[in-house]
C-alpha atoms as a PDB file:
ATOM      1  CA  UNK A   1      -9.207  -4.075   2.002  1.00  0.00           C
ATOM      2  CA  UNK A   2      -9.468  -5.459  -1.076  1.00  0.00           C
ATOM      3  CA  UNK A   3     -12.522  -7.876  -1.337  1.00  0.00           C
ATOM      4  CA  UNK A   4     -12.861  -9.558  -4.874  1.00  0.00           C
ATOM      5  CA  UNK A   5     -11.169 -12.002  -5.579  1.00  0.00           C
ATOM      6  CA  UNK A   6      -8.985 -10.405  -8.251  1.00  0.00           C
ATOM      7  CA  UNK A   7      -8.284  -7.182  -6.661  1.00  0.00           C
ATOM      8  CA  UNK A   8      -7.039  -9.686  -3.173  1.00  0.00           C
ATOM      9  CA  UNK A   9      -5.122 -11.902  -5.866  1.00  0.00           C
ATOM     10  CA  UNK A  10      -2.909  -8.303  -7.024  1.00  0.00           C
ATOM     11  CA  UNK A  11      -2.985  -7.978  -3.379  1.00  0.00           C
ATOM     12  CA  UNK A  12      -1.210 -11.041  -2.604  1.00  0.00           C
ATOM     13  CA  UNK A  13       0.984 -10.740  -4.952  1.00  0.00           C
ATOM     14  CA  UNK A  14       2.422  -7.491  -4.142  1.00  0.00           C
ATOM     15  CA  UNK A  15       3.124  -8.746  -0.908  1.00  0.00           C
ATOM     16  CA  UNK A  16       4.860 -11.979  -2.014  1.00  0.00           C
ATOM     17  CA  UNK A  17       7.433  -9.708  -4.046  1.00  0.00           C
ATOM     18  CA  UNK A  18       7.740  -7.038  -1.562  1.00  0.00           C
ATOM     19  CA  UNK A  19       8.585 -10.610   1.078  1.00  0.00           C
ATOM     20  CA  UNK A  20      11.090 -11.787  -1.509  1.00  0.00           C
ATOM     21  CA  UNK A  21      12.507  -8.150  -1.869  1.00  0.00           C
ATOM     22  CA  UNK A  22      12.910  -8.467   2.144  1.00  0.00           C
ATOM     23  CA  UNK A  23      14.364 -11.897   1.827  1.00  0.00           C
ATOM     24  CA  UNK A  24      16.915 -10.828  -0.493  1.00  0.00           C
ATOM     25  CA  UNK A  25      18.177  -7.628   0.985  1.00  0.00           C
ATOM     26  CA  UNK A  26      18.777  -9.565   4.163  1.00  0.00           C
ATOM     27  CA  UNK A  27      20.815 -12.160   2.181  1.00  0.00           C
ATOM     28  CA  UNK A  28      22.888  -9.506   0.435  1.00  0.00           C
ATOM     29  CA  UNK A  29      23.602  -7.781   4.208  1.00  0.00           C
ATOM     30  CA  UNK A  30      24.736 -10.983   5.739  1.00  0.00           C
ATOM     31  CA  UNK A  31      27.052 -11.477   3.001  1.00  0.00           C
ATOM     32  CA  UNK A  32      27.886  -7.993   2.870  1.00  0.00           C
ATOM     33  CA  UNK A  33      26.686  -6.839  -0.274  1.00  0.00           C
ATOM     34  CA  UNK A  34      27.926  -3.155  -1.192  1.00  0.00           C
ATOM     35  CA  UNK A  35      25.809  -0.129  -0.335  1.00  0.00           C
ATOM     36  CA  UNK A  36      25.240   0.964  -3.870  1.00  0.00           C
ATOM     37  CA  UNK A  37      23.293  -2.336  -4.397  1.00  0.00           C
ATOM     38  CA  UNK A  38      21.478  -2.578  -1.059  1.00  0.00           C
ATOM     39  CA  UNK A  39      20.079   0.832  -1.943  1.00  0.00           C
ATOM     40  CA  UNK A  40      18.903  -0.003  -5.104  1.00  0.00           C
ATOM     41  CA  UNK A  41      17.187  -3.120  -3.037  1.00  0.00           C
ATOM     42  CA  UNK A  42      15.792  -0.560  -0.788  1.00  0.00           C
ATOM     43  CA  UNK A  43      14.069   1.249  -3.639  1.00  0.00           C
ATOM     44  CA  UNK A  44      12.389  -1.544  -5.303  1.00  0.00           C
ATOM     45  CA  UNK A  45      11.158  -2.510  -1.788  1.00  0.00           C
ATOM     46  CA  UNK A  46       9.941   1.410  -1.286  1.00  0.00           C
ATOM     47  CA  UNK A  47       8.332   1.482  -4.361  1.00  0.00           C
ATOM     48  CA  UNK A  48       6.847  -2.067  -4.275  1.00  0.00           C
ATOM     49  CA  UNK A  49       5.358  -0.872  -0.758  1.00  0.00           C
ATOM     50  CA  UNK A  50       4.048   2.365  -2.761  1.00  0.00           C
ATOM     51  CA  UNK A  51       2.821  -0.081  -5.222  1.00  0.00           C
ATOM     52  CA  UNK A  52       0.606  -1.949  -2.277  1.00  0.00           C
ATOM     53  CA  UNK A  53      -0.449   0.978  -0.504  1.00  0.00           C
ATOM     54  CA  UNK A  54      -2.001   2.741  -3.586  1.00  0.00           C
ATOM     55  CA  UNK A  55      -3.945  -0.895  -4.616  1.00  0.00           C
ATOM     56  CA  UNK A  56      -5.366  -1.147  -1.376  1.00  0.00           C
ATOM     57  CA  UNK A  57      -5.967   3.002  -1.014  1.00  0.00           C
ATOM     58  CA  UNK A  58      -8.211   2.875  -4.366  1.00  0.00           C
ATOM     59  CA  UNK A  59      -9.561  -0.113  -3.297  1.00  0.00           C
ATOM     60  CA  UNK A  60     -10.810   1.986   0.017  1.00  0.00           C
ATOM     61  CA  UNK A  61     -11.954   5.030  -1.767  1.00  0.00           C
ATOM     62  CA  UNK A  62     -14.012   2.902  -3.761  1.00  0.00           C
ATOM     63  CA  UNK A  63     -15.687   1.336  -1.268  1.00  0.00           C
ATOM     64  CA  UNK A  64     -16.198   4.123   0.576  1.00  0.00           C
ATOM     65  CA  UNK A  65     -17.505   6.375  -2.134  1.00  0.00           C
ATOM     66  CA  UNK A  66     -18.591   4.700  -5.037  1.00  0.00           C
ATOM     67  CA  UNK A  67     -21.399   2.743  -2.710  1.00  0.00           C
ATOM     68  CA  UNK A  68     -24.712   3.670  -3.016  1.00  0.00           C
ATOM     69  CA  UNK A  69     -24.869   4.381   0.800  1.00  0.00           C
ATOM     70  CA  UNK A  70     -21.709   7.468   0.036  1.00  0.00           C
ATOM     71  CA  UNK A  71     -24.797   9.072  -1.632  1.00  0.00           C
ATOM     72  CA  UNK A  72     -26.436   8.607   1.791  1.00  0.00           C
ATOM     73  CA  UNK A  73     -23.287  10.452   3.721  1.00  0.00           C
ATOM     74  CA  UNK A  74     -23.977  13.499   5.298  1.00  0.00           C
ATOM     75  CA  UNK A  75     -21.417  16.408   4.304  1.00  0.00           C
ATOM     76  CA  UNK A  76     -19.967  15.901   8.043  1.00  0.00           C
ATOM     77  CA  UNK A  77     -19.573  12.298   7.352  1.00  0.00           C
ATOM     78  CA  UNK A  78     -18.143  12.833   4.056  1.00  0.00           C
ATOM     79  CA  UNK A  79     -15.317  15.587   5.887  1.00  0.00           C
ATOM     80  CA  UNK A  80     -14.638  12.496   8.343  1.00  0.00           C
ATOM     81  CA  UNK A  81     -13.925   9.967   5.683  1.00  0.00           C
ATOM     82  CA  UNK A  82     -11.322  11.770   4.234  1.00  0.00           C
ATOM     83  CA  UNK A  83     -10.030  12.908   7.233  1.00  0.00           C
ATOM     84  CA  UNK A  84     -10.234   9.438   7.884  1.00  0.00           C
ATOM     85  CA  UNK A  85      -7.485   8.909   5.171  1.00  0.00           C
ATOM     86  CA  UNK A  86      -5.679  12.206   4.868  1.00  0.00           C
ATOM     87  CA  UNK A  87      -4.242  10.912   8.480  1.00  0.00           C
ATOM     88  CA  UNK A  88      -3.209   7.237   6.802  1.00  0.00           C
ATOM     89  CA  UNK A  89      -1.845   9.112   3.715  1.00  0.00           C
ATOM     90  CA  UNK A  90      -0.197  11.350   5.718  1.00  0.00           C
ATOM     91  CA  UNK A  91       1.557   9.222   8.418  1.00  0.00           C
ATOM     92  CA  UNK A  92       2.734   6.754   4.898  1.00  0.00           C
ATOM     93  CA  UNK A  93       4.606  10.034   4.208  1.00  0.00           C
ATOM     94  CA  UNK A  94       6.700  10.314   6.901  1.00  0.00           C
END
């Protein structure tokens, strides 16, 4: 998660747009909006959600391996840690 106060403030706002994305896409499907326009609403909302999972993804490899106690990780705990987030990346890609 994203600690400093800037990198939480890109945070936040990611997820405000990615809220008003929601908000509108349920506003166009009550008043029945037509599907080529709901999908483009759909794809700003993917990609906004792409958006906030690669902030808060370099904000984890960062922390995890730009610390001086990575340099203290044993190979084994190294091969975990990215285990660690080859399962998140991969389960995002489903």
């Amino acid at each position: 998660m994203p600690h400093s106060p800037e990198a939480k403030k890109r945070v936040m706002t990611r997820l405000r747009r990615i809220k008003g994305q929601v908000e509108a896409l349920e506003r166009a499907v009550e008043e029945g909006t037509e599907c080529g326009a709901l999908l483009q609403q759909l794809a700003a909302m993917r990609g906004a959600a792409t958006g906030l999972m690669a902030e808060v993804l370099e904000s984890h490899l960062k922390e995890t391996f730009q610390q001086p106690q990575a340099t203290a990780l044993t190979p084994a705990d190294m091969d975990s840690e990215i285990d660690q987030l080859m399962r998140i990346i991969r389960s995002y890609l489903k």
